[in-house]
Protein backbone atom coordinates (compact mmCIF):
# COMPACT_ATOMS: atom_id res chain seq x y z
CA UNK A 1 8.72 125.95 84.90
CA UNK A 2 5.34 126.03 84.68
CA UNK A 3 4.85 128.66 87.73
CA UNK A 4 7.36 130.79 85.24
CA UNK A 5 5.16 131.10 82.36
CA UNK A 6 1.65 131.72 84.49
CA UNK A 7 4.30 134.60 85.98
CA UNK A 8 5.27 136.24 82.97
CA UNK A 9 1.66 136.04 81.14
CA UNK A 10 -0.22 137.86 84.16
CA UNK A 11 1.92 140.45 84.22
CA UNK A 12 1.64 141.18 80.69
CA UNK A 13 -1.60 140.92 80.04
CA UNK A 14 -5.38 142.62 81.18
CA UNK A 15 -7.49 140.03 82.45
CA UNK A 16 -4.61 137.87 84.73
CA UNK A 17 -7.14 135.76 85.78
CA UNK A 18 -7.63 134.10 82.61
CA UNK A 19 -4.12 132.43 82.43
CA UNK A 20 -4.28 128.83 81.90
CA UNK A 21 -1.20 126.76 81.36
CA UNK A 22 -1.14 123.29 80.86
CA UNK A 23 1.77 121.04 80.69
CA UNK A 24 2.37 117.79 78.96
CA UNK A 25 5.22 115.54 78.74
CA UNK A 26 6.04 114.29 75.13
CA UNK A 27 9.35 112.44 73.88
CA UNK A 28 11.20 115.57 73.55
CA UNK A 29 10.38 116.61 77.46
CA UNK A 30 7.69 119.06 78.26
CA UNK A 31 5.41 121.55 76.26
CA UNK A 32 3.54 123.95 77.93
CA UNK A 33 0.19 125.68 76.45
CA UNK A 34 -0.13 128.78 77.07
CA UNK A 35 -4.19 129.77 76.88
CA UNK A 36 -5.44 133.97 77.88
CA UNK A 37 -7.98 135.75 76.79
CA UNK A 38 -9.05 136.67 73.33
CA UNK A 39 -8.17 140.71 73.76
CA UNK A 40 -5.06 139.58 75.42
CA UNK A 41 -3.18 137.46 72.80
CA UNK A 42 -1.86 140.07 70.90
CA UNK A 43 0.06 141.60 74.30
CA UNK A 44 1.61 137.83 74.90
CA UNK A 45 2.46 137.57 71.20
CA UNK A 46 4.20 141.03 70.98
CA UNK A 47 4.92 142.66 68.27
CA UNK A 48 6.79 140.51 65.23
CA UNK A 49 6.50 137.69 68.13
CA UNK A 50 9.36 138.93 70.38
CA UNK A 51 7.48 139.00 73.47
CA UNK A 52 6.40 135.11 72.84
CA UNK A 53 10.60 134.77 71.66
CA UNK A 54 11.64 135.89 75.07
CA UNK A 55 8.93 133.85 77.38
CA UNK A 56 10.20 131.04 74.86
CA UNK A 57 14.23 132.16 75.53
CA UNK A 58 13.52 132.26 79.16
CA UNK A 59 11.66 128.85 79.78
CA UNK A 60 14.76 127.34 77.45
CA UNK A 61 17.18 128.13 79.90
CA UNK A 62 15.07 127.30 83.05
CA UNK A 63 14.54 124.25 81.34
CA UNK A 64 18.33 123.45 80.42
CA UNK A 65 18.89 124.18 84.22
CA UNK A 66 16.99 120.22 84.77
CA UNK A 67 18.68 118.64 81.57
CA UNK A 68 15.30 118.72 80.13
CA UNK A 69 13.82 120.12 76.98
CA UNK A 70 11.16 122.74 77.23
CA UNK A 71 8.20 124.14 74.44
CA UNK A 72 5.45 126.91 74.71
CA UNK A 73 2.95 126.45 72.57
CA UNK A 74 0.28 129.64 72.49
CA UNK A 75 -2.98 128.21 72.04
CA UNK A 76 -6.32 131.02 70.53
């Protein structure tokens, strides 16, 4: 799951090699924390937040493939 968010956020954004995703387990199951550059946080976001909806649709249902529960967090 965590190879599908680093996926998604390079290709959106200008400086890929400033992805960092970190994962953590909690209670719930896993959050991820998504971290990119300053000038690139607005391209992850999207506008109104749909681009950050559909990373967070898509890692939902890669997560309900493993009976788990899954959270991205976008960290400044």
């Amino acid at each position: 799951m965590e190879d599908l968010v680093v996926h998604i956020a390079r290709g959106l954004v200008d400086h890929p090699d400033q992805v960092q995703v970190s994962a953590k387990q909690t209670d719930d199951g896993v959050t991820f924390e998504l971290k990119v550059a300053q000038e690139d946080l607005g391209k992850v976001i999207g506008k109104q937040g749909r681009t950050a909806r559909a990373m967070r649709s898509l890692l939902s249902a890669k997560a309900a493939q493993s009976n788990t529960d899954a959270r991205l967090d976008i960290v400044e």
